[in-house]
C-alpha atoms as a PDB file:
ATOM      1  CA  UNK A   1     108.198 114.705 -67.567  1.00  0.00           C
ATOM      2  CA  UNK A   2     105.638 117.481 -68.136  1.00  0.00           C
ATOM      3  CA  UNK A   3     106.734 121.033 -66.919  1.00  0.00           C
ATOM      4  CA  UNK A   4     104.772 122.276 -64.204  1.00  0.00           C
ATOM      5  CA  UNK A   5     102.816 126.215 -64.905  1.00  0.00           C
ATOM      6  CA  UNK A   6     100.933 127.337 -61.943  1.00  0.00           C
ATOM      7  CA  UNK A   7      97.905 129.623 -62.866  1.00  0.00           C
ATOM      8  CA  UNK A   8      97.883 132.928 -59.839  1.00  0.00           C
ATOM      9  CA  UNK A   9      93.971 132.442 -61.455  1.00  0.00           C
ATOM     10  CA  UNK A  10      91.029 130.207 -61.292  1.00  0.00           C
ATOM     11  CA  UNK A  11      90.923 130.378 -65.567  1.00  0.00           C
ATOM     12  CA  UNK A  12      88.041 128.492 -67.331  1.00  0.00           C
ATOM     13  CA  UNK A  13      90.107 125.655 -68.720  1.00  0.00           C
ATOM     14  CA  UNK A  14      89.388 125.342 -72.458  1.00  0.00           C
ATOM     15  CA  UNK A  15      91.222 128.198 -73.545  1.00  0.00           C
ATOM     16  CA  UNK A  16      94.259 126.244 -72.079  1.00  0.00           C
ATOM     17  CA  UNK A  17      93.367 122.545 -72.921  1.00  0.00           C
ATOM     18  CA  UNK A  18      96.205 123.383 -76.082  1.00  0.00           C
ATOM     19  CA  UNK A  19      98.559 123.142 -72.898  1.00  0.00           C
ATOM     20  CA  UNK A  20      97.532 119.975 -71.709  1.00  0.00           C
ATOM     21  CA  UNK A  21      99.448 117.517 -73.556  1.00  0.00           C
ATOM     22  CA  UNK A  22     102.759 119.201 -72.853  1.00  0.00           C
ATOM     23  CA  UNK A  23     102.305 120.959 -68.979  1.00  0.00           C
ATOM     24  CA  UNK A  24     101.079 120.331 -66.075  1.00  0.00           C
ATOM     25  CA  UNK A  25      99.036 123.087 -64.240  1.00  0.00           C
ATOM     26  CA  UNK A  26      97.915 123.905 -61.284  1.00  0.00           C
ATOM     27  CA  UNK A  27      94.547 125.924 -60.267  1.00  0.00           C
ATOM     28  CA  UNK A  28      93.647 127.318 -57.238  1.00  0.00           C
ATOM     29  CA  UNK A  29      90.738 125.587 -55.891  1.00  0.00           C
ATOM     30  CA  UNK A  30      88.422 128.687 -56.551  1.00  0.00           C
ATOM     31  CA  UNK A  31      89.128 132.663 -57.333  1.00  0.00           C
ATOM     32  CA  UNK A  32      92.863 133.582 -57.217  1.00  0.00           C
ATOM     33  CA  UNK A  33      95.944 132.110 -54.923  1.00  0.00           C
ATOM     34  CA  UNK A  34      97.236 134.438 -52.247  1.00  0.00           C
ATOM     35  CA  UNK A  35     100.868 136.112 -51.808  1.00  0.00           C
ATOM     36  CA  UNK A  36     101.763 133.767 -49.291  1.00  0.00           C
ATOM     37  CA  UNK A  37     100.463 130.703 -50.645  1.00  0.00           C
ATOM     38  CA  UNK A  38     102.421 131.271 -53.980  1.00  0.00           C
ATOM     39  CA  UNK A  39     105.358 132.033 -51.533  1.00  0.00           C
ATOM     40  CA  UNK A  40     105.134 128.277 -49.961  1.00  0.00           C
ATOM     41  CA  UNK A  41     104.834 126.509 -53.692  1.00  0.00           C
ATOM     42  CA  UNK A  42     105.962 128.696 -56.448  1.00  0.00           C
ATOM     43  CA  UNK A  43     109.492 126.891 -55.677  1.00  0.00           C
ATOM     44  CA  UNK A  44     108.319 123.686 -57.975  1.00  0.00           C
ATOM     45  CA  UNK A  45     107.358 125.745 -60.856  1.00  0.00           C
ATOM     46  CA  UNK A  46     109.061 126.704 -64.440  1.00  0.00           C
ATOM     47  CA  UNK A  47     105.819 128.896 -65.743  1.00  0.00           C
ATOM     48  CA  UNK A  48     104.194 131.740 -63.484  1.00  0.00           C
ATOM     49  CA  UNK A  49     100.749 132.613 -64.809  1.00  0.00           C
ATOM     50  CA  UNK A  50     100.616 136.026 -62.301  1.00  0.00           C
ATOM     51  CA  UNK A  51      98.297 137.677 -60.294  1.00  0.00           C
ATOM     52  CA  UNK A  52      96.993 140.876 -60.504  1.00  0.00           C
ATOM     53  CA  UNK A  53      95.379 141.137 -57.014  1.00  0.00           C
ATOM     54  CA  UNK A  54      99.241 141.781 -55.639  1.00  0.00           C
ATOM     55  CA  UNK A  55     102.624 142.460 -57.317  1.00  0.00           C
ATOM     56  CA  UNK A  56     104.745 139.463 -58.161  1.00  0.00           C
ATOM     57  CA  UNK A  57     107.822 141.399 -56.882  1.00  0.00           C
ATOM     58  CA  UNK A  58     111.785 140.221 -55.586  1.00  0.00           C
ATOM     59  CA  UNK A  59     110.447 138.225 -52.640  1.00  0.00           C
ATOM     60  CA  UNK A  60     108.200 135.774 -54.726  1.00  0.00           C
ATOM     61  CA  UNK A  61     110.848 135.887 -57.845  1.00  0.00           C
ATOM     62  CA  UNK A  62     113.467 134.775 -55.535  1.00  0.00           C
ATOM     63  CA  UNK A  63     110.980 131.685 -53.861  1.00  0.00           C
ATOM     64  CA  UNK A  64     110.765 130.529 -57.457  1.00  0.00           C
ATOM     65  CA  UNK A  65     113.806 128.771 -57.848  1.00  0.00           C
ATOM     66  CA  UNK A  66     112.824 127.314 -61.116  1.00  0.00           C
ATOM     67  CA  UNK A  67     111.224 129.849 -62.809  1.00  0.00           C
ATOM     68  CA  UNK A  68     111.804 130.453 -66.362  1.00  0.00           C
ATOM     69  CA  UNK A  69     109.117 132.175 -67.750  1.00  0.00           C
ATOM     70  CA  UNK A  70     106.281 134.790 -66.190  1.00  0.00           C
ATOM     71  CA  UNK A  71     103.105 134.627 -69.050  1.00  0.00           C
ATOM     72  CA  UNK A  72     101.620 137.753 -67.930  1.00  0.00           C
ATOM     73  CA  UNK A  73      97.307 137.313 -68.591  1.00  0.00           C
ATOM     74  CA  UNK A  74      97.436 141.066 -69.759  1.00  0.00           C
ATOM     75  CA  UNK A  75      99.030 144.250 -71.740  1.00  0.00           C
ATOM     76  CA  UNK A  76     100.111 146.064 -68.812  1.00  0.00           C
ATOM     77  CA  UNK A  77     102.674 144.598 -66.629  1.00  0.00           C
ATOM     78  CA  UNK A  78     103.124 146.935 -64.047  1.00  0.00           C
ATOM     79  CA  UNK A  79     102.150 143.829 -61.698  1.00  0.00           C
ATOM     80  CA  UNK A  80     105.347 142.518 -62.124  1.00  0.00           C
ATOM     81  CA  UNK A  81     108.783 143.286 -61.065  1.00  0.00           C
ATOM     82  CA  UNK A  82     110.239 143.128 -65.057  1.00  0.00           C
ATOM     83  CA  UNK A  83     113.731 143.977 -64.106  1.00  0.00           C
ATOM     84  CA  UNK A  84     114.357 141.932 -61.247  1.00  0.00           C
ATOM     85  CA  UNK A  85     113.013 139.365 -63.132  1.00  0.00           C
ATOM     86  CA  UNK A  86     115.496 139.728 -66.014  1.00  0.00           C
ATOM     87  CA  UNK A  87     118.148 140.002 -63.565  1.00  0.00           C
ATOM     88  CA  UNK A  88     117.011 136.528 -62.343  1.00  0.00           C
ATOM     89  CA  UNK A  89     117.022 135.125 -65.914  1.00  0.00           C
ATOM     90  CA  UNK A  90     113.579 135.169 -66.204  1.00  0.00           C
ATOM     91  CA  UNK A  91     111.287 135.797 -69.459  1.00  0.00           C
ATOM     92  CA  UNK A  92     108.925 138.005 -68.981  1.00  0.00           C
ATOM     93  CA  UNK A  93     105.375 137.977 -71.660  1.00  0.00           C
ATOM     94  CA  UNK A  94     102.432 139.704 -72.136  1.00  0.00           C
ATOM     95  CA  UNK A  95      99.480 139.535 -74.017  1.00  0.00           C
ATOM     96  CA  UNK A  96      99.031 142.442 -76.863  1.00  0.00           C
ATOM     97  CA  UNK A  97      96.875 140.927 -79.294  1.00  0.00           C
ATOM     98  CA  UNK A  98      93.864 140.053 -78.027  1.00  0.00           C
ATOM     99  CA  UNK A  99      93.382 143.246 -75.781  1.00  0.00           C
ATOM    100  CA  UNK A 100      92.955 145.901 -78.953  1.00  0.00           C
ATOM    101  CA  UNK A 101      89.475 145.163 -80.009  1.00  0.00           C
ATOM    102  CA  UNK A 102      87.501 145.020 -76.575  1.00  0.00           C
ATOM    103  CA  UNK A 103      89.343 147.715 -75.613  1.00  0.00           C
ATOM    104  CA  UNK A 104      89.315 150.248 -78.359  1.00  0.00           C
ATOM    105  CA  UNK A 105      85.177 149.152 -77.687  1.00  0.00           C
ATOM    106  CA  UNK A 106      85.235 150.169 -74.560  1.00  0.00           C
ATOM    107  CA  UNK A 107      86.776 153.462 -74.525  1.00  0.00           C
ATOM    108  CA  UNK A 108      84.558 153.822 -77.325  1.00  0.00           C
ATOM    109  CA  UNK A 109      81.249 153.417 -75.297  1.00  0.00           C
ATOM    110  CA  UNK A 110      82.642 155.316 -72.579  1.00  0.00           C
ATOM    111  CA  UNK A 111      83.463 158.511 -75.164  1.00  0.00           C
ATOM    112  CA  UNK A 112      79.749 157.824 -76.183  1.00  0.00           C
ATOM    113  CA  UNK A 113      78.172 157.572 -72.321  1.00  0.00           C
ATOM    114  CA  UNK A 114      79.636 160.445 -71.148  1.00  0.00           C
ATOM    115  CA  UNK A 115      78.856 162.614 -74.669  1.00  0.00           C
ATOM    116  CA  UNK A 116      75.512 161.672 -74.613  1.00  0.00           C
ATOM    117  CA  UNK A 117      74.633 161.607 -70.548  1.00  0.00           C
ATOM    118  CA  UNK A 118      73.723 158.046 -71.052  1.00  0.00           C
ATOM    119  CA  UNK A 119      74.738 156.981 -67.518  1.00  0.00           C
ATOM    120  CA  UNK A 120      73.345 160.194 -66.012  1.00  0.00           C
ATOM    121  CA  UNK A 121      69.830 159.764 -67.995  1.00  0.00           C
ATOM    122  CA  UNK A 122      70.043 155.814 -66.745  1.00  0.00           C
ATOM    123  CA  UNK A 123      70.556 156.881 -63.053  1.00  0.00           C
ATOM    124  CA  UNK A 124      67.842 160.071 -63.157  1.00  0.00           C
ATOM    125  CA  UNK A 125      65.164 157.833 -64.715  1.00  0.00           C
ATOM    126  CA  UNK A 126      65.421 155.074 -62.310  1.00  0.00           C
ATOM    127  CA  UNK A 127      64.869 157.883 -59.339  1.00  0.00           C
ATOM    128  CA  UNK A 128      61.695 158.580 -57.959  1.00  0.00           C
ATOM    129  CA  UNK A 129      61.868 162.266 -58.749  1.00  0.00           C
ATOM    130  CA  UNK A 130      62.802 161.263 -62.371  1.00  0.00           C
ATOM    131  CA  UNK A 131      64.872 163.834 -65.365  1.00  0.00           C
ATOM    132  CA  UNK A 132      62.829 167.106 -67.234  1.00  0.00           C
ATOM    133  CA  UNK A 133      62.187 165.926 -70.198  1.00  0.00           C
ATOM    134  CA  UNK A 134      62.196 169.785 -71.228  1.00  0.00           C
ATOM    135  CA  UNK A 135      63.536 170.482 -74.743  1.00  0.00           C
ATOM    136  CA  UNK A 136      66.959 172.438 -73.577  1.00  0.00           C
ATOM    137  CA  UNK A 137      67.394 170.209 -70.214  1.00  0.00           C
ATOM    138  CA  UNK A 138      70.261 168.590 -69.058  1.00  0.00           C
ATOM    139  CA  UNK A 139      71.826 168.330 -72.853  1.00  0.00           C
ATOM    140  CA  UNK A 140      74.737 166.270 -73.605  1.00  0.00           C
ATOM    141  CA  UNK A 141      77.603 167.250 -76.418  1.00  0.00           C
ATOM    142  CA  UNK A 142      77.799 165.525 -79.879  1.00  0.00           C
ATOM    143  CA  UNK A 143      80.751 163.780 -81.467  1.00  0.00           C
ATOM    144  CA  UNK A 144      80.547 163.736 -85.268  1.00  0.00           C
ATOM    145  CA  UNK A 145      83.024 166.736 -85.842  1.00  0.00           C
ATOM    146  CA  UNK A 146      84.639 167.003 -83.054  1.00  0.00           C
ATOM    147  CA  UNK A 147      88.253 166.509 -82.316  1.00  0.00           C
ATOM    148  CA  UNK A 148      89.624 163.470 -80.646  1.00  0.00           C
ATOM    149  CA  UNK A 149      93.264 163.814 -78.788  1.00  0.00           C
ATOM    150  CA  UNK A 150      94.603 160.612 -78.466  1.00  0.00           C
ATOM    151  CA  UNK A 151      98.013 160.203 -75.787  1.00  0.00           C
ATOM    152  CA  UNK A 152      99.501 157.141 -76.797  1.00  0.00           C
ATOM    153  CA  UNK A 153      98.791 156.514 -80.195  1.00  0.00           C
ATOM    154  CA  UNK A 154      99.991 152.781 -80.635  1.00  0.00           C
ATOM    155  CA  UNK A 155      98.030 149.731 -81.595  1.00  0.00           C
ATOM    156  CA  UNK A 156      95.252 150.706 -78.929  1.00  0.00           C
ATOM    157  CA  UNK A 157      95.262 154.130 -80.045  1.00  0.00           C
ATOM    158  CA  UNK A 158      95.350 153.576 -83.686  1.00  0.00           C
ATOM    159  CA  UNK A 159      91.613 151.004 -83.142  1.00  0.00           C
ATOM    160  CA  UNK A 160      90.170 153.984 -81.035  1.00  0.00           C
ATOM    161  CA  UNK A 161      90.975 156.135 -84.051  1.00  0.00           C
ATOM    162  CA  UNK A 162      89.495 153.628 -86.430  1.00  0.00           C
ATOM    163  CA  UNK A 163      86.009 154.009 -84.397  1.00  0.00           C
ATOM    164  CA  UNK A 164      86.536 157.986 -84.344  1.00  0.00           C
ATOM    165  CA  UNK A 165      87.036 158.452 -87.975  1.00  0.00           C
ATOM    166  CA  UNK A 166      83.665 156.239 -88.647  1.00  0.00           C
ATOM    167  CA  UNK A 167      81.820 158.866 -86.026  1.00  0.00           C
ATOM    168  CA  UNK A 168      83.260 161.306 -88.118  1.00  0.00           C
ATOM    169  CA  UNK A 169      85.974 162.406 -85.584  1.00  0.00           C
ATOM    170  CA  UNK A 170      88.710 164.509 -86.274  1.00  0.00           C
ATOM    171  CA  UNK A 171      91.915 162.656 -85.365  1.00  0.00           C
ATOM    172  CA  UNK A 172      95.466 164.493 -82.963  1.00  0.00           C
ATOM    173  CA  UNK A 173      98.042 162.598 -81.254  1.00  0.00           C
ATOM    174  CA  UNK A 174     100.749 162.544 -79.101  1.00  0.00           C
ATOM    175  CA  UNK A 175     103.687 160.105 -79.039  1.00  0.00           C
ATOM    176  CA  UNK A 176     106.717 159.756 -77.408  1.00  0.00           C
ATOM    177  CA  UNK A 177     107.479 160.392 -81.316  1.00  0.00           C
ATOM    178  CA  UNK A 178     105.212 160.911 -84.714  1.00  0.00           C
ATOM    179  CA  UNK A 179     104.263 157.001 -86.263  1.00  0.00           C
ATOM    180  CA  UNK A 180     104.844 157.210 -89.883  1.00  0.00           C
ATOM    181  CA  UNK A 181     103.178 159.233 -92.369  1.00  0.00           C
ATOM    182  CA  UNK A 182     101.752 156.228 -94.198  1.00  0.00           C
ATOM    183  CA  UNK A 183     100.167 155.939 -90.669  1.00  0.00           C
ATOM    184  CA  UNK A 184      98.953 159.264 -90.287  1.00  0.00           C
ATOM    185  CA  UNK A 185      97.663 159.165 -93.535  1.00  0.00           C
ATOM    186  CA  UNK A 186      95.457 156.161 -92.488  1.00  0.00           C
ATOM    187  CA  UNK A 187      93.877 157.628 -89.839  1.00  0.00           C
ATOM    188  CA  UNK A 188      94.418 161.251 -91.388  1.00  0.00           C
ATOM    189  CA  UNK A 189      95.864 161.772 -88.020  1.00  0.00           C
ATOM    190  CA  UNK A 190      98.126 164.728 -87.243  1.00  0.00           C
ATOM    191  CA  UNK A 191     100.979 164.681 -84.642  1.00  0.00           C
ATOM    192  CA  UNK A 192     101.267 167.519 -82.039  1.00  0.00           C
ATOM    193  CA  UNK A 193     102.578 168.539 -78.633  1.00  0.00           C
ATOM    194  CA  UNK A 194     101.155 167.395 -75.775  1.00  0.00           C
ATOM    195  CA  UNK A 195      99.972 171.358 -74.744  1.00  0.00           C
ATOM    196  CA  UNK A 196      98.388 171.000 -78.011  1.00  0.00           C
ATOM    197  CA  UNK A 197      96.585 168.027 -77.327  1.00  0.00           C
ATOM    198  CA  UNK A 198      95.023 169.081 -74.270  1.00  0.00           C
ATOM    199  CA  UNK A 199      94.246 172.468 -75.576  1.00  0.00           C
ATOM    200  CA  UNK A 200      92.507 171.478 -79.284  1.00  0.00           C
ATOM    201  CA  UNK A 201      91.019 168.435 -78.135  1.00  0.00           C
ATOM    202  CA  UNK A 202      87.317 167.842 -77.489  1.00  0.00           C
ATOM    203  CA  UNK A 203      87.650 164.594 -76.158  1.00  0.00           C
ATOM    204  CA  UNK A 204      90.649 163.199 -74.505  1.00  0.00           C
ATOM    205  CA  UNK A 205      91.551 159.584 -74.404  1.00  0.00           C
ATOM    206  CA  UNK A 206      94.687 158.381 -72.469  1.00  0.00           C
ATOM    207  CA  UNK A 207      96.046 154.832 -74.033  1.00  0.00           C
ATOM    208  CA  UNK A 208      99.764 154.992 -72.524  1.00  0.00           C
ATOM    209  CA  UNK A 209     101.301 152.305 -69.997  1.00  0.00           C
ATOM    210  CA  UNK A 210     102.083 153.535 -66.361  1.00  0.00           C
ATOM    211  CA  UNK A 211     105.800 154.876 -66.138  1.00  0.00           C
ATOM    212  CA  UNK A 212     107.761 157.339 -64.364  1.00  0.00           C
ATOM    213  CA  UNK A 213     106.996 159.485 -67.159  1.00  0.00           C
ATOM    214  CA  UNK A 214     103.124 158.924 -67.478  1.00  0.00           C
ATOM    215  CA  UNK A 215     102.579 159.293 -63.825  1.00  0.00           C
ATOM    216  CA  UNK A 216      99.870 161.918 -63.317  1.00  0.00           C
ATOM    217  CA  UNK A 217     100.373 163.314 -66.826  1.00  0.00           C
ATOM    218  CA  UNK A 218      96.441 164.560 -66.612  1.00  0.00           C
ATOM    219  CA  UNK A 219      96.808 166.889 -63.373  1.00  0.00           C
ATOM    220  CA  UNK A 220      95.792 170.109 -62.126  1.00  0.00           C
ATOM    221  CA  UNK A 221      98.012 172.239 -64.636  1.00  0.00           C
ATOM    222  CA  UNK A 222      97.019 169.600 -67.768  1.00  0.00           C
ATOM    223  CA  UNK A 223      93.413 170.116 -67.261  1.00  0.00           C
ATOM    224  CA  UNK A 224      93.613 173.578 -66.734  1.00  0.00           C
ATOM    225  CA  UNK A 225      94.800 173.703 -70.325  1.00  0.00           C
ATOM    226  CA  UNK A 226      91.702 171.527 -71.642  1.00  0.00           C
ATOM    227  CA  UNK A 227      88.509 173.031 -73.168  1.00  0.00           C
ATOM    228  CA  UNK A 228      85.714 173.897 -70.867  1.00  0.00           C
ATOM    229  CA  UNK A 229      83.578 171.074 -72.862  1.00  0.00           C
ATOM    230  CA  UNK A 230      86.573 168.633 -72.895  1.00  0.00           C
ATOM    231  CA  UNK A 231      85.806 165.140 -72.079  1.00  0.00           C
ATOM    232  CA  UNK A 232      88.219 162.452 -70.583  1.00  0.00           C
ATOM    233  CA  UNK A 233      88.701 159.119 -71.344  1.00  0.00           C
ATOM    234  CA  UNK A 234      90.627 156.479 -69.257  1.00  0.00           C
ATOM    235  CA  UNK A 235      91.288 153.021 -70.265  1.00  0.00           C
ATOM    236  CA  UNK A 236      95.008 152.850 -69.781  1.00  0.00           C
ATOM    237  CA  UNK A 237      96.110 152.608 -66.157  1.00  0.00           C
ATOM    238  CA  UNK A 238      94.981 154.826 -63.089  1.00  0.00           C
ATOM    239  CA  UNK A 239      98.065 156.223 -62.641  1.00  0.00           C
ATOM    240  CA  UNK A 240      98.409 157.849 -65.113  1.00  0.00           C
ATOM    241  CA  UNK A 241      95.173 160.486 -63.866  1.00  0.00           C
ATOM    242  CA  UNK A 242      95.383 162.475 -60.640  1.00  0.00           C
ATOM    243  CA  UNK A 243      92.342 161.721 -59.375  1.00  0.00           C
ATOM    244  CA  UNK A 244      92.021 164.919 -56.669  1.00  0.00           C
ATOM    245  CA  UNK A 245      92.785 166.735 -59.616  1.00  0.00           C
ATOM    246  CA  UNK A 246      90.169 165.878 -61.529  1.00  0.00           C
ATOM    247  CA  UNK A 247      87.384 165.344 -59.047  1.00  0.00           C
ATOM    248  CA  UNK A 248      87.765 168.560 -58.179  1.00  0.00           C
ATOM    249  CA  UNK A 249      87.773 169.709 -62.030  1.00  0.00           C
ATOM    250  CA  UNK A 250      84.583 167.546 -62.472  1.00  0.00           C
ATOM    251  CA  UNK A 251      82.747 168.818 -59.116  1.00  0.00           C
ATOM    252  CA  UNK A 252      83.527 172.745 -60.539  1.00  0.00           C
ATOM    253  CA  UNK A 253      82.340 171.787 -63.714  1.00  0.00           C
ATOM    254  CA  UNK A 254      85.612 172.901 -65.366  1.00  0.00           C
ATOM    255  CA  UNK A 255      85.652 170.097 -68.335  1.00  0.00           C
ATOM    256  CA  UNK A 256      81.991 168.570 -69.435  1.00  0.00           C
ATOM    257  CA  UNK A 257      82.802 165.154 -68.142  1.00  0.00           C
ATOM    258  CA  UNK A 258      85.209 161.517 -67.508  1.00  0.00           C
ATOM    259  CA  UNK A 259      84.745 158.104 -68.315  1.00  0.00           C
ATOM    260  CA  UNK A 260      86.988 155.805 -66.409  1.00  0.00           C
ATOM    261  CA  UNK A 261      87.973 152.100 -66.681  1.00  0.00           C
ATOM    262  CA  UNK A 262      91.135 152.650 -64.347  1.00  0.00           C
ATOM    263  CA  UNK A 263      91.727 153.851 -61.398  1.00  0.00           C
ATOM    264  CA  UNK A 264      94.772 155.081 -58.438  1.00  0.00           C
ATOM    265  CA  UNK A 265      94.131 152.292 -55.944  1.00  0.00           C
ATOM    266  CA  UNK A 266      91.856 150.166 -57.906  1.00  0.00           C
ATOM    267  CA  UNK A 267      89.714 147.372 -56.594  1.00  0.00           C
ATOM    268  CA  UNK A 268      88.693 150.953 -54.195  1.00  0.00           C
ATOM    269  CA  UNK A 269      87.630 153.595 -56.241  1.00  0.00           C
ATOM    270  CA  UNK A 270      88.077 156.959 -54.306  1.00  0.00           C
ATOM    271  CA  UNK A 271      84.419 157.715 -53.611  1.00  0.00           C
ATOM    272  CA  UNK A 272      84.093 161.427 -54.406  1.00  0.00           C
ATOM    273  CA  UNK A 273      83.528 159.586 -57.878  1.00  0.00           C
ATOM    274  CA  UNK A 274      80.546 157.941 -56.526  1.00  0.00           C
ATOM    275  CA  UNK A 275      78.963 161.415 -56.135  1.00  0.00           C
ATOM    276  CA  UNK A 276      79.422 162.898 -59.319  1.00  0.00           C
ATOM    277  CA  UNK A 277      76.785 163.147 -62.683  1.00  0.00           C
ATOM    278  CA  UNK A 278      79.438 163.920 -64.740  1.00  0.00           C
ATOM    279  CA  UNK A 279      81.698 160.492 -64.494  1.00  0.00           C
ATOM    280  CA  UNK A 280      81.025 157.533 -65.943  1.00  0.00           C
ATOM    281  CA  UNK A 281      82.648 154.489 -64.306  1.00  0.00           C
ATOM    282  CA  UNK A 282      83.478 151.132 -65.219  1.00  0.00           C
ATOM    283  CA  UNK A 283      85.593 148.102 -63.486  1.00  0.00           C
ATOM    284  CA  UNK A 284      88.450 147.650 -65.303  1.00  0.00           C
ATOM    285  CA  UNK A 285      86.429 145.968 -68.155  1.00  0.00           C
ATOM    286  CA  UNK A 286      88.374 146.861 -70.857  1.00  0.00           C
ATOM    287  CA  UNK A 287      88.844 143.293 -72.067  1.00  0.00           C
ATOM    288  CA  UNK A 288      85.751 141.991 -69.854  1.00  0.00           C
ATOM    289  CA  UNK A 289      84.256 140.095 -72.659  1.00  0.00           C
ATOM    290  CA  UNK A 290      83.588 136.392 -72.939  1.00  0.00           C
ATOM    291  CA  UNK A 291      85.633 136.466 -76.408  1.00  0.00           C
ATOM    292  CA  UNK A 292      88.364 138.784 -74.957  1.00  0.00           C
ATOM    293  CA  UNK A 293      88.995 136.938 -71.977  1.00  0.00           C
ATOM    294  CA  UNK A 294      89.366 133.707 -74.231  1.00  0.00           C
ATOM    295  CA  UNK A 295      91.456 135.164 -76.399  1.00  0.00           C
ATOM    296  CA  UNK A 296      93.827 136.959 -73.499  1.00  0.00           C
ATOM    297  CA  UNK A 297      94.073 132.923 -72.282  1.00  0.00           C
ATOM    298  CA  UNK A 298      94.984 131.439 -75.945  1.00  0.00           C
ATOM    299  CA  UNK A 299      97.326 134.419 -76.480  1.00  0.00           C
ATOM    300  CA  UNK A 300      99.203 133.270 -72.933  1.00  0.00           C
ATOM    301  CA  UNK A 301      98.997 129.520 -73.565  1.00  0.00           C
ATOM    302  CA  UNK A 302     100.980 130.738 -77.154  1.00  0.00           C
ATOM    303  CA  UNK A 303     103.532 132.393 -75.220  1.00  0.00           C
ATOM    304  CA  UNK A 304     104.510 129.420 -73.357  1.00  0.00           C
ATOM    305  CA  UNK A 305     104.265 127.029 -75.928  1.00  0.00           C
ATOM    306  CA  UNK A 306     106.397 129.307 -77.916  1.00  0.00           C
ATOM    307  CA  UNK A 307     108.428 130.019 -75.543  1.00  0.00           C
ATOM    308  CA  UNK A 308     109.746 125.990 -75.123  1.00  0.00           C
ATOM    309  CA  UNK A 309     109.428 125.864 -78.531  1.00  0.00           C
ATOM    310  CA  UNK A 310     112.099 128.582 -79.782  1.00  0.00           C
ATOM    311  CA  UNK A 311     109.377 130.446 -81.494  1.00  0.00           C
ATOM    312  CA  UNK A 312     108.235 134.447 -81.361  1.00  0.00           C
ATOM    313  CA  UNK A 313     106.786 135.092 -78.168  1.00  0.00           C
ATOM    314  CA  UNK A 314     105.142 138.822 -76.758  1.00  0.00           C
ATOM    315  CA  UNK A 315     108.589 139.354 -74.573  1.00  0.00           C
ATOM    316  CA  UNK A 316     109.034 142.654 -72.456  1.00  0.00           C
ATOM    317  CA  UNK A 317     112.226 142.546 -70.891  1.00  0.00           C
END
C-alpha cells in the first residue's frame, strides 16, 4: 500500500510526479487547505507538506496520529512547531538548496532599486505631475565601492556576497562566529562585531532565521548606529526588523533607504510603508520564480523519498 502525503498547497504537479509511483497525495481542490480542515483529516496521513498561511503547531501535530515526517516547502521553518514535533517523533525537513540563487537575486535587485531610486523614478513617472529631470534632482547613491554588511553570512549570505564582489562591493560580516579563512578569503570578506557592522556598512542586508536572538536585531538603537546614507535590505524574515523603528527612521530621513521582502505580520504590510519614497517593497518573492518554485517542490519530493529510503535528507530537529 502506497503511503498517503497530504500537500497544505495546491502545487503544480510535475515537480512531484517523481512521488507518484511510491505515495499517494492529496491536493486541496484549489489554493491552500484551512486549519480546521487539516484538523478533521490530517489523522490518515504519514507525510505533512505544511502550510504557511497558519502555524502547524501542538493541536494539529497531535490530530496527526500517523505522522512521520513534516517536508517543509521552504528554508525557514518558523511555521512549524519543530520541538513539539520532535517530541512527537516526528522528522522535521526543509528545503535549503534551491532557495540560494533566487534569493541572493532578489536581495540583489532590491540593493540595486533602492540605490538607484528605481521604484521611486517608476512611481514619479507614471504620475501626472511627473519627476525633474534636473541634473542634481532627486539623485540616488552608487554601489561599486561601497561596503556591504552582511548579518548572517551562511550559504545565502555567502551568494549575496558573490553578486557584491562582481559590483565591486567591499565585503563585512557578522556571524554567530567567523566562517573559515579559506572562506573569507573567497569572498575577501572580513569578520566584525555587529556595532561594527551597522556602523561601517553602506548597505545592510539581513540573511538570519527568526529566533529569540534575531528578534528585532535592526531597532531604534541599531539604526541609530548606521550611516546617514545606509541602506537596508530584508530578505530573511520580518521579525527580525522593527518596523516602527524604522518607518520612523525612513520618514526622518535618518538612513537613505529599505528594501523589504519580509515583513512583522505579513500577508498585511503595516501601511506607513505604503507612504514612503524611500522603501522598496516586495511580497515575499524571494524564491517567486517559475524555476525556484520547481526546484523548492523537487527538493521536498527528495526529502521524502529520502526520508523512506534511509538516505540524507535537509533535517532540522
Amino acid at each position: 500500500m502506497k503511503k498517503k502525503i497530504l500537500s497544505g498547497h495546491n502545487f503544480h504537479r510535475e515537480p512531484f510526479q517523481v512521488l507518484n509511483e511510491q505515495f499517494d497525495l492529496t491536493y486541496p481542490p484549489s489554493g491552500y487547505f484551512k486549519k480546521d480542515q487539516i484538523h478533521d483529516i490530517i489523522g490518515e496521513y504519514e507525510v505533512f507538506i505544511p502550510n504557511f498561511s497558519f502555524y502547524t503547531d501542538k493541536e494539529i501535530i497531535d490530530k496527526a496520529k500517523n505522522l512521520k515526517l513534516i517536508a517543509n516547502f521552504g528554508v525557514g521553518y518558523n511555521n512549524i512547531d519543530v520541538e513539539y514535533a520532535a517530541q512527537k517523533g516526528i522528522v522535521v525537513t526543509n528545503t535549503p538548496n534551491s532557495v540560494l540563487e533566487p534569493t541572493a537575486e532578489l536581495c540583489f535587485g532590491l540593493i540595486h532599486a533602492v540605490a538607484r531610486r528605481i521604484g521611486f523614478y517608476n512611481n514619479k513617472l507614471r504620475t501626472p505631475e511627473g519627476v525633474s529631470w534636473g541634473l542634481y534632482d532627486n539623485p540616488g547613491i552608487a554601489i561599486y565601492g561601497k561596503t556591504l554588511g552582511i548579518y548572517g553570512f551562511g550559504r545565502i549570505g555567502q551568494a549575496i556576497a558573490r553578486r557584491a564582489i562582481a559590483c565591486g562591493m567591499n565585503i563585512i560580516y557578522h556571524n554567530r562566529r567567523p566562517v573559515t579563512k579559506e572562506m573569507e578569503e573567497k569572498y575577501n570578506a572580513r569578520y566584525v562585531s555587529f556595532d561594527e557592522l551597522l556602523s561601517q556598512s553602506d548597505f545592510i542586508s539581513i540573511n538570519a532565521p527568526a529566533t529569540p536572538e534575531t528578534y528585532h536585531i535592526i531597532n531604534e538603537a541599531a539604526i541609530d548606529k548606521m550611516k546617514s546614507n545606509a541602506v537596508l535590505i530584508n530578505t530573511s524574515r520580518g521579525s527580525t526588523v522593527d518596523e516602527v523603528a524604522l518607518i520612523e527612521a525612513l520618514k526622518n530621513n535618518r538612513i537613505f533607504g529599505a528594501g523589504l521582502d519580509v515583513y512583522e505580520t505579513e500577508p498585511r504590510i503595516n501601511p506607513e510603508f505604503f507612504k514612503l519614497d524611500n522603501v522598496v517593497l516586495t511580497p515575499h518573492a524571494g524564491t517567486q520564480t517559475i524555476e525556484g518554485r520547481y526546484d523548492m517542490q523537487r527538493e521536498v519530493a527528495e526529502n521524502i523519498i529520502n526520508f523512506y529510503a534511509g538516505k540524507p535528507i535537509s533535517k532540522v530537529n
